[in-house]
PDB file of N, CA and C in Angstrom:
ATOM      1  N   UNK A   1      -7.949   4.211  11.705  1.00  0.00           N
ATOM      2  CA  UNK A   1      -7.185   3.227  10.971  1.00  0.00           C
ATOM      3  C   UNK A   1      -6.376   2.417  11.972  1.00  0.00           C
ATOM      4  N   UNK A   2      -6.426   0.913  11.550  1.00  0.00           N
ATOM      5  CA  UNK A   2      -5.870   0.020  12.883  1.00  0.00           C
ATOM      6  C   UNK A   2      -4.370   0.425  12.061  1.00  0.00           C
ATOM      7  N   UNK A   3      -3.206   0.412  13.196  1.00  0.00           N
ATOM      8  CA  UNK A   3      -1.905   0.014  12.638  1.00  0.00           C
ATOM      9  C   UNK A   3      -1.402  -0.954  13.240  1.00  0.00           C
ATOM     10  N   UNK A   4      -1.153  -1.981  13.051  1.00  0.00           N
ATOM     11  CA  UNK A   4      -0.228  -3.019  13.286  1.00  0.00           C
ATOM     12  C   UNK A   4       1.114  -2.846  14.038  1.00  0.00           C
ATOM     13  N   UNK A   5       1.513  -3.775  14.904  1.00  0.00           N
ATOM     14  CA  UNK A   5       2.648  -3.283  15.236  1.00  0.00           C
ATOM     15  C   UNK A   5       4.158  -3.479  14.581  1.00  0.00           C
ATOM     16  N   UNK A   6       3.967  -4.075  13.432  1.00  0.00           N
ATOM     17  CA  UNK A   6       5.187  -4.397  12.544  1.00  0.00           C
ATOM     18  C   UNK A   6       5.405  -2.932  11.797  1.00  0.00           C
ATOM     19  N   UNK A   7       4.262  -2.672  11.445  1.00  0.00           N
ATOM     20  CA  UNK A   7       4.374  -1.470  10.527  1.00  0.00           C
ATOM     21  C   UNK A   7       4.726  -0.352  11.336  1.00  0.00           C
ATOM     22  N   UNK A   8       4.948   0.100  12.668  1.00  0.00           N
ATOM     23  CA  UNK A   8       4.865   1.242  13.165  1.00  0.00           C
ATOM     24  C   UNK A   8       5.854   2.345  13.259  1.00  0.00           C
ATOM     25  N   UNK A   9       7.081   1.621  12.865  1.00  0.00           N
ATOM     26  CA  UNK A   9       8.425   2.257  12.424  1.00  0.00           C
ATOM     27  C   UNK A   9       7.971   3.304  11.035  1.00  0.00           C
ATOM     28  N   UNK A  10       6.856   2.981  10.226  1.00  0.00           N
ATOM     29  CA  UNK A  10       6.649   3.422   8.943  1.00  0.00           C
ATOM     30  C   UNK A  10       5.192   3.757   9.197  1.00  0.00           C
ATOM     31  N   UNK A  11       4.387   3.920   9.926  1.00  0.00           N
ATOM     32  CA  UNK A  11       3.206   4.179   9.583  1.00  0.00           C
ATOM     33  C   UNK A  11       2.215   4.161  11.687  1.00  0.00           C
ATOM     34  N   UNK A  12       1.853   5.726  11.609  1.00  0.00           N
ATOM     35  CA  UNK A  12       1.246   6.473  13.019  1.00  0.00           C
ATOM     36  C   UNK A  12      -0.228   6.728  13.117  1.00  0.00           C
ATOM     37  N   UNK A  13      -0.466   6.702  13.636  1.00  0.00           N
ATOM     38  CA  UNK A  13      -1.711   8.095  13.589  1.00  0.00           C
ATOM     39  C   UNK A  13      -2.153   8.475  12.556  1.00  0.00           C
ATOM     40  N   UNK A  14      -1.163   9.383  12.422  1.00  0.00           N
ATOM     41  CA  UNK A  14      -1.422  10.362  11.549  1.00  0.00           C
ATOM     42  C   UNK A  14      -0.787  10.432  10.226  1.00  0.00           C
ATOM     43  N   UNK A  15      -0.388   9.275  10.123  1.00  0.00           N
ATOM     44  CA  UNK A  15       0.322   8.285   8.686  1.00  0.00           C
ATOM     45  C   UNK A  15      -1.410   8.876   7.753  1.00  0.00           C
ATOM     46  N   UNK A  16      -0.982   9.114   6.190  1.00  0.00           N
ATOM     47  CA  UNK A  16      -2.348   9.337   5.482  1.00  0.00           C
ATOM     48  C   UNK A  16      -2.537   7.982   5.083  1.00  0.00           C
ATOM     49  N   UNK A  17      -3.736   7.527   4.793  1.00  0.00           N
ATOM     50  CA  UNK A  17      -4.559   6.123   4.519  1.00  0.00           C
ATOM     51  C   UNK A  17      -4.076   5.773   2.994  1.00  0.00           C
ATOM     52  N   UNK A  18      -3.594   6.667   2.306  1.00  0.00           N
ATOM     53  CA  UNK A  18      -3.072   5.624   0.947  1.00  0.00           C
ATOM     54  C   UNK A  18      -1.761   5.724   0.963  1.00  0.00           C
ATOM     55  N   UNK A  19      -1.106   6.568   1.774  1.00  0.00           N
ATOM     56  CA  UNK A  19       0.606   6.385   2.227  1.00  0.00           C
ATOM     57  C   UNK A  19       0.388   4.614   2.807  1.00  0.00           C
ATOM     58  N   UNK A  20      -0.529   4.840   3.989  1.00  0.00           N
ATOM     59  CA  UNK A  20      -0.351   3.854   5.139  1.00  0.00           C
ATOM     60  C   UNK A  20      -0.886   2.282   4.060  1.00  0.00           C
ATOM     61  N   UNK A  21      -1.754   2.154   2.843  1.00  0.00           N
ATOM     62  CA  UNK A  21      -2.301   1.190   2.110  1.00  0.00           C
ATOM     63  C   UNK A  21      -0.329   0.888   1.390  1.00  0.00           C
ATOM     64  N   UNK A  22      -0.533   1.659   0.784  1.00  0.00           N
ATOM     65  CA  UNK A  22       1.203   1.560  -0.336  1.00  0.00           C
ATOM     66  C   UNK A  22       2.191   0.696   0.754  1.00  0.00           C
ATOM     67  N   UNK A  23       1.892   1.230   1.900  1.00  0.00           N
ATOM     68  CA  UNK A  23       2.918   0.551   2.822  1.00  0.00           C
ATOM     69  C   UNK A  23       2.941  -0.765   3.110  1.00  0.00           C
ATOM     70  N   UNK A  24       1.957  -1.038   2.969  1.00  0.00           N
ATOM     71  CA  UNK A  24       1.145  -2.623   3.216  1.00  0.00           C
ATOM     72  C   UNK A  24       1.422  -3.300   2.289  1.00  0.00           C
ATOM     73  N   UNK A  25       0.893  -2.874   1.288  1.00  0.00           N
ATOM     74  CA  UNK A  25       1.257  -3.618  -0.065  1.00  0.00           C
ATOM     75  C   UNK A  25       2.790  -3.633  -0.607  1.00  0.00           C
ATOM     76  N   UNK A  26       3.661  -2.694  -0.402  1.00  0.00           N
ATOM     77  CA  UNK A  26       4.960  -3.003  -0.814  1.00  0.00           C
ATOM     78  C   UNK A  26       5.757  -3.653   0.333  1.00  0.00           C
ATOM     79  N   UNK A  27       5.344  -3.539   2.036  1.00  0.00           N
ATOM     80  CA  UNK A  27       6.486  -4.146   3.099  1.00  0.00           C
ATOM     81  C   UNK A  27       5.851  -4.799   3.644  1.00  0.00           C
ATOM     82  N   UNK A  28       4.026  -5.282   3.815  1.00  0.00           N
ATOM     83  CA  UNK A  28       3.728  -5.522   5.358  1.00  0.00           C
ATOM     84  C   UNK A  28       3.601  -6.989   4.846  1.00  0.00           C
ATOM     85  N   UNK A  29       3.473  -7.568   6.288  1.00  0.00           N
ATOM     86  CA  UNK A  29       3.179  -9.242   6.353  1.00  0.00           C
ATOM     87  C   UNK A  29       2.098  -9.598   5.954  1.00  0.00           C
ATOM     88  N   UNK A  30       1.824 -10.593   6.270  1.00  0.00           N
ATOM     89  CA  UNK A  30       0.317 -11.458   5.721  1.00  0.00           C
ATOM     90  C   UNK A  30      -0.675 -10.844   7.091  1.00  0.00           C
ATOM     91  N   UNK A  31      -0.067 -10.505   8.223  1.00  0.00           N
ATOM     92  CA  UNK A  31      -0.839 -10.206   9.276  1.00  0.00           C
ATOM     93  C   UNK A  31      -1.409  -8.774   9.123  1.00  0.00           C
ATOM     94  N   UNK A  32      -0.412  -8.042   8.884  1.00  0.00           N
ATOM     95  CA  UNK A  32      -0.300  -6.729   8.450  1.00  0.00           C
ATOM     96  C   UNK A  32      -1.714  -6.575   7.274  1.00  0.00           C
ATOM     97  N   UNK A  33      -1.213  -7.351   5.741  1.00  0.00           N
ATOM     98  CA  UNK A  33      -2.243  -7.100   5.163  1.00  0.00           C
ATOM     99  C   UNK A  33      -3.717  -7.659   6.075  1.00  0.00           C
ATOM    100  N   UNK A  34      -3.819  -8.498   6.704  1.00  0.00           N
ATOM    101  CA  UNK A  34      -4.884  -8.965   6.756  1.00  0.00           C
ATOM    102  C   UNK A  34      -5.834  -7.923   7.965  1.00  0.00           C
ATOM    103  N   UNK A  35      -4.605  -7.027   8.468  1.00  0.00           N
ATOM    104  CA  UNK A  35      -5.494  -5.654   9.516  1.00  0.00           C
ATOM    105  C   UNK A  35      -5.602  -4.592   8.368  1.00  0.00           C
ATOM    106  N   UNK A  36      -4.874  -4.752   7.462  1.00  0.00           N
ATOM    107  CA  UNK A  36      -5.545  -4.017   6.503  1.00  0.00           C
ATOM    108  C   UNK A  36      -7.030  -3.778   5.771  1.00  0.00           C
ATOM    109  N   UNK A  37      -7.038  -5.092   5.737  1.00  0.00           N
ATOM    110  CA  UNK A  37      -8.441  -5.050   5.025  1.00  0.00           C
ATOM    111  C   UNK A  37      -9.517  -5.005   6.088  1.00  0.00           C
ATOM    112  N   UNK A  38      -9.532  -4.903   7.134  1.00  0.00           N
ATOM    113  CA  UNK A  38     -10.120  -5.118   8.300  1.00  0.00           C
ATOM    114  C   UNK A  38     -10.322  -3.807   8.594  1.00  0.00           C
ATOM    115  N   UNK A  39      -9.211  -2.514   8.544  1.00  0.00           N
ATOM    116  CA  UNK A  39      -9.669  -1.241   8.925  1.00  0.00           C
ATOM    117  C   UNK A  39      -9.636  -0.510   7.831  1.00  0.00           C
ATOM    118  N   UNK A  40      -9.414  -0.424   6.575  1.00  0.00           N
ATOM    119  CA  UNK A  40     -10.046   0.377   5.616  1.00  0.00           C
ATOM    120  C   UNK A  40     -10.474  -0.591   4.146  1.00  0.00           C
ATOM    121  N   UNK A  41     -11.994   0.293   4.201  1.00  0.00           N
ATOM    122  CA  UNK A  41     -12.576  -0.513   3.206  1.00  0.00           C
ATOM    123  C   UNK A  41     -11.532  -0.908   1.604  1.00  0.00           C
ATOM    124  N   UNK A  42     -12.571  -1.825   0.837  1.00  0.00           N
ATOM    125  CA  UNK A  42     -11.849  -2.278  -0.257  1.00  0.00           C
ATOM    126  C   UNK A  42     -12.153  -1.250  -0.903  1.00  0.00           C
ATOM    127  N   UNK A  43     -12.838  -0.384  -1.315  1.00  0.00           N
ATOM    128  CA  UNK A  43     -12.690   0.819  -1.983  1.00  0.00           C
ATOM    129  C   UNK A  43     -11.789   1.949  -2.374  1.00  0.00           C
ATOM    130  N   UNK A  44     -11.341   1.643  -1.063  1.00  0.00           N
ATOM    131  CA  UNK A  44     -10.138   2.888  -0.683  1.00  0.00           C
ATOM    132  C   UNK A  44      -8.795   2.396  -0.820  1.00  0.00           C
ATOM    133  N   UNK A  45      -8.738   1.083  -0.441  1.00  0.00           N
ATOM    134  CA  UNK A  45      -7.670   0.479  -1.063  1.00  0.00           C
ATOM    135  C   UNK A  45      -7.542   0.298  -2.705  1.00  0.00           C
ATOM    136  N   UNK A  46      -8.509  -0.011  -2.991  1.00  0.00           N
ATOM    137  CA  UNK A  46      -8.546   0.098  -4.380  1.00  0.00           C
ATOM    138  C   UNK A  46      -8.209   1.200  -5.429  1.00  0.00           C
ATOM    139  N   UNK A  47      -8.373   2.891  -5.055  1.00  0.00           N
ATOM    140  CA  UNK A  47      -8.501   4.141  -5.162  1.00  0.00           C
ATOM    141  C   UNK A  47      -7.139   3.839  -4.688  1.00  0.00           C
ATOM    142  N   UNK A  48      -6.366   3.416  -4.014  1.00  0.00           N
ATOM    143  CA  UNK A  48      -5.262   3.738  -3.686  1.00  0.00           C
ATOM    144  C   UNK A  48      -4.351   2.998  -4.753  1.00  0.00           C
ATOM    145  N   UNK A  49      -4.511   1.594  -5.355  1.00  0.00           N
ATOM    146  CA  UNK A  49      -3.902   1.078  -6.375  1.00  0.00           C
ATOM    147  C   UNK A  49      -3.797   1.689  -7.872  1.00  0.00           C
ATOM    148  N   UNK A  50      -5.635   2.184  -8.187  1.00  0.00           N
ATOM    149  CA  UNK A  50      -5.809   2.853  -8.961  1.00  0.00           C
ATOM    150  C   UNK A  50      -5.013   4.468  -9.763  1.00  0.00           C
ATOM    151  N   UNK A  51      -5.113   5.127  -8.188  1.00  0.00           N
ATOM    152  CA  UNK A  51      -4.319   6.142  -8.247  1.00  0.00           C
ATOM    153  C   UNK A  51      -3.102   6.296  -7.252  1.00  0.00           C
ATOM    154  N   UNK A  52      -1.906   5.661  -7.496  1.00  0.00           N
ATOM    155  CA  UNK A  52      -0.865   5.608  -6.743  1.00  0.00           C
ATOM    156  C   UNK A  52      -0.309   6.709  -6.454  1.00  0.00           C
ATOM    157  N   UNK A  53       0.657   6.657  -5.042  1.00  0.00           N
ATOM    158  CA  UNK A  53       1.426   7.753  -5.143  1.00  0.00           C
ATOM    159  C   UNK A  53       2.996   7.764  -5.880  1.00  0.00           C
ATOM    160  N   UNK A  54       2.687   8.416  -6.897  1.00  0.00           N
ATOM    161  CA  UNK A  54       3.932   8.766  -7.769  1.00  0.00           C
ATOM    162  C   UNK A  54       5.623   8.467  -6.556  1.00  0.00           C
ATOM    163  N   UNK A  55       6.526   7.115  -7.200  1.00  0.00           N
ATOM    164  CA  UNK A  55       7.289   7.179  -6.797  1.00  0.00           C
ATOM    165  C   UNK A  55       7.865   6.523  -5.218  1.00  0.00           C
ATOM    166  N   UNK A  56       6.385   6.000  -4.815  1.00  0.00           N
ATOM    167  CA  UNK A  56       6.709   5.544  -3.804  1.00  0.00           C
ATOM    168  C   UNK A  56       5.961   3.990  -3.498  1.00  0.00           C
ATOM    169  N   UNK A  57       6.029   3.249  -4.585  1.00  0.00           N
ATOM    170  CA  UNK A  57       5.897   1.376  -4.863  1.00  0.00           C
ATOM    171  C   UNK A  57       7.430   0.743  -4.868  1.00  0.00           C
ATOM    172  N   UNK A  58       6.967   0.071  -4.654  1.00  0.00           N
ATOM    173  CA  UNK A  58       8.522  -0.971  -5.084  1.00  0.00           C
ATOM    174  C   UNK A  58       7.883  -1.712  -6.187  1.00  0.00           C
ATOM    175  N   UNK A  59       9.044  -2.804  -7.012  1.00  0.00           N
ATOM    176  CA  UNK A  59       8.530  -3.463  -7.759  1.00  0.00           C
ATOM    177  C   UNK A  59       7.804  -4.706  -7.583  1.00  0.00           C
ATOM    178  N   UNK A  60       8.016  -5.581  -6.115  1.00  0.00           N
ATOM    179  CA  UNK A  60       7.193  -5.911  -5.879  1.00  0.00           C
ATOM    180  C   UNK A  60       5.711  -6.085  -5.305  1.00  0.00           C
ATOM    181  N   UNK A  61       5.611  -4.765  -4.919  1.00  0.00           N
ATOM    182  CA  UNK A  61       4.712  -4.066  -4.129  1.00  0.00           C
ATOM    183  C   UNK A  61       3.542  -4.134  -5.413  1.00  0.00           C
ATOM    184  N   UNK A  62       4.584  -3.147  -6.569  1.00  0.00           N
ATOM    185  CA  UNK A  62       3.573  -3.062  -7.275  1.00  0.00           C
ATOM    186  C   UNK A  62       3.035  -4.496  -8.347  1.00  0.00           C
ATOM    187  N   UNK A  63       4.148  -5.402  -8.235  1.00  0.00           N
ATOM    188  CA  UNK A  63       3.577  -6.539  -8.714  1.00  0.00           C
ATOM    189  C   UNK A  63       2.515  -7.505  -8.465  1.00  0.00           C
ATOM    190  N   UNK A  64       2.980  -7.248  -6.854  1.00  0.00           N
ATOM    191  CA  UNK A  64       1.593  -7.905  -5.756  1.00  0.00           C
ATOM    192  C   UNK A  64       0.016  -7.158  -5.898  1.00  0.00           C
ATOM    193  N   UNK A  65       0.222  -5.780  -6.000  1.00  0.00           N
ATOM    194  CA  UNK A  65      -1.259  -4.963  -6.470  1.00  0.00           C
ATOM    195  C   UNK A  65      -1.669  -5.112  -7.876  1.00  0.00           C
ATOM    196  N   UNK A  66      -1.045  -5.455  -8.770  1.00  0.00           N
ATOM    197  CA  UNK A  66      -1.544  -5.505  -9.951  1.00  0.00           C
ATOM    198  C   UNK A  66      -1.956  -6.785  -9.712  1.00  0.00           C
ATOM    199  N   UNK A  67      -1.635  -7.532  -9.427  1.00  0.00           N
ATOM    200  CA  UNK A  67      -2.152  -9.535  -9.306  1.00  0.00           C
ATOM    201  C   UNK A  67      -3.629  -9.351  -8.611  1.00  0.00           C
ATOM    202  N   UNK A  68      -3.322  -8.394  -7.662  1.00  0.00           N
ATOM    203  CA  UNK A  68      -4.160  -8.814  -6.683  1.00  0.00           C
ATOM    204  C   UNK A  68      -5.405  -8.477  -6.920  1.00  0.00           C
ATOM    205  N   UNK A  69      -5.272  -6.823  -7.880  1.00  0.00           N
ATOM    206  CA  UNK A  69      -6.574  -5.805  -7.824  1.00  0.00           C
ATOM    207  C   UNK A  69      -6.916  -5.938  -9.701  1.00  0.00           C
ATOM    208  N   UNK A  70      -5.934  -7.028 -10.254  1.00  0.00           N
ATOM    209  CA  UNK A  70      -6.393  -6.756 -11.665  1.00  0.00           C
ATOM    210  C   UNK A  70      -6.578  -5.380 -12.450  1.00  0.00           C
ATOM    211  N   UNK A  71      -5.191  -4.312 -11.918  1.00  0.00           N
ATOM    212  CA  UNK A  71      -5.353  -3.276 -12.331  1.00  0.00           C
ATOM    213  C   UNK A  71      -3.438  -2.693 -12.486  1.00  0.00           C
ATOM    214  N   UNK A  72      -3.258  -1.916 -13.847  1.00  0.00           N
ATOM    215  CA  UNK A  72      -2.252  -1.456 -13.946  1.00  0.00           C
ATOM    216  C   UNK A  72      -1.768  -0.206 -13.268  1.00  0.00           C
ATOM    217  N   UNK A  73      -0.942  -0.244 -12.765  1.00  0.00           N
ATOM    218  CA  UNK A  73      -0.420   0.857 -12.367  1.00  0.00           C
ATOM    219  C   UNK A  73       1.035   1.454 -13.185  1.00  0.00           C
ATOM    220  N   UNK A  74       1.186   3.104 -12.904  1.00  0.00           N
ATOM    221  CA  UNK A  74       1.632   3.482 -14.427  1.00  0.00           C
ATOM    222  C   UNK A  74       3.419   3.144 -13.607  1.00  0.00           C
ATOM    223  N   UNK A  75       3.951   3.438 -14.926  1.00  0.00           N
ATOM    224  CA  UNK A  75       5.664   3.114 -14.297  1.00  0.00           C
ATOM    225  C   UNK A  75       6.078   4.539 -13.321  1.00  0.00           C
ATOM    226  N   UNK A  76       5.746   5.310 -13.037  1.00  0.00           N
ATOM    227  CA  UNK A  76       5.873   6.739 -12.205  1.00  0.00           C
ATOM    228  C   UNK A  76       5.620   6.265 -10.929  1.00  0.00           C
ATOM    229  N   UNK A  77       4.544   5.357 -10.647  1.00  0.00           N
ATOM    230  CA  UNK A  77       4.761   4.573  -9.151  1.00  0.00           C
ATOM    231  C   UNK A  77       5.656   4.385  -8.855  1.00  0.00           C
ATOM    232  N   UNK A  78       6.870   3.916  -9.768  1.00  0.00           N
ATOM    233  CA  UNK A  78       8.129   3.491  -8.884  1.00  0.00           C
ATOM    234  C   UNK A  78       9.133   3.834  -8.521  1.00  0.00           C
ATOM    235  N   UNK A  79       9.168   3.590  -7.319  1.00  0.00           N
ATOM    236  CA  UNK A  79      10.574   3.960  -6.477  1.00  0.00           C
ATOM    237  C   UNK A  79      11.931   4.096  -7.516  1.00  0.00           C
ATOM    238  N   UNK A  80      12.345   5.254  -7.784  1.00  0.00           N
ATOM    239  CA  UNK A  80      13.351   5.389  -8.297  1.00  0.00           C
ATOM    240  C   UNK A  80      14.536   6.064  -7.542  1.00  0.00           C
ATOM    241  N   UNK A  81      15.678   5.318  -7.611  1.00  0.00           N
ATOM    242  CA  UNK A  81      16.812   6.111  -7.108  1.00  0.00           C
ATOM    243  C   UNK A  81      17.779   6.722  -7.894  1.00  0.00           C
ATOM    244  N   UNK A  82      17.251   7.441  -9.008  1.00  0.00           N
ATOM    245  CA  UNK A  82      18.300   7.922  -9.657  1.00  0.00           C
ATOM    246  C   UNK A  82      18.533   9.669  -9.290  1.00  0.00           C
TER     247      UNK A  82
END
């Protein structure tokens, strides 16, 4: 998996591939996304919108993936600070 160097404060090595996708989609740049799609297929990104990780989207993160992938994601995606 390529990582970018904007993202690297948040995402290594050994960052997992739908941690390291969520990351993209809720903080990274246009550059960022665009090494995204470049080192992991649209499948997996997709599998990653599909089945989010509980709690860790923002709201625009997840606003930008629903636009983007034409798919809902449930309200448990989101970052809650209570």
């Amino acid at each position: 998996m390529e990582s970018p160097e904007g993202l690297t404060w948040v995402a290594g090595d050994d960052t997992p591939e739908k941690t390291y996708v969520t990351r993209v989609l809720n903080l990274g740049t246009w550059e960022e996304w665009q090494a995204l799609k470049r080192s992991v297929p649209r499948e997996r990104i997709i599998d990653a919108v599909e089945h989010p990780l509980k709690g860790q989207w923002t709201k625009r993160g997840k606003a930008f993936a629903e636009c983007l992938f034409d798919r809902r994601l449930p309200g448990d995606a989101l970052i809650s600070y209570a």
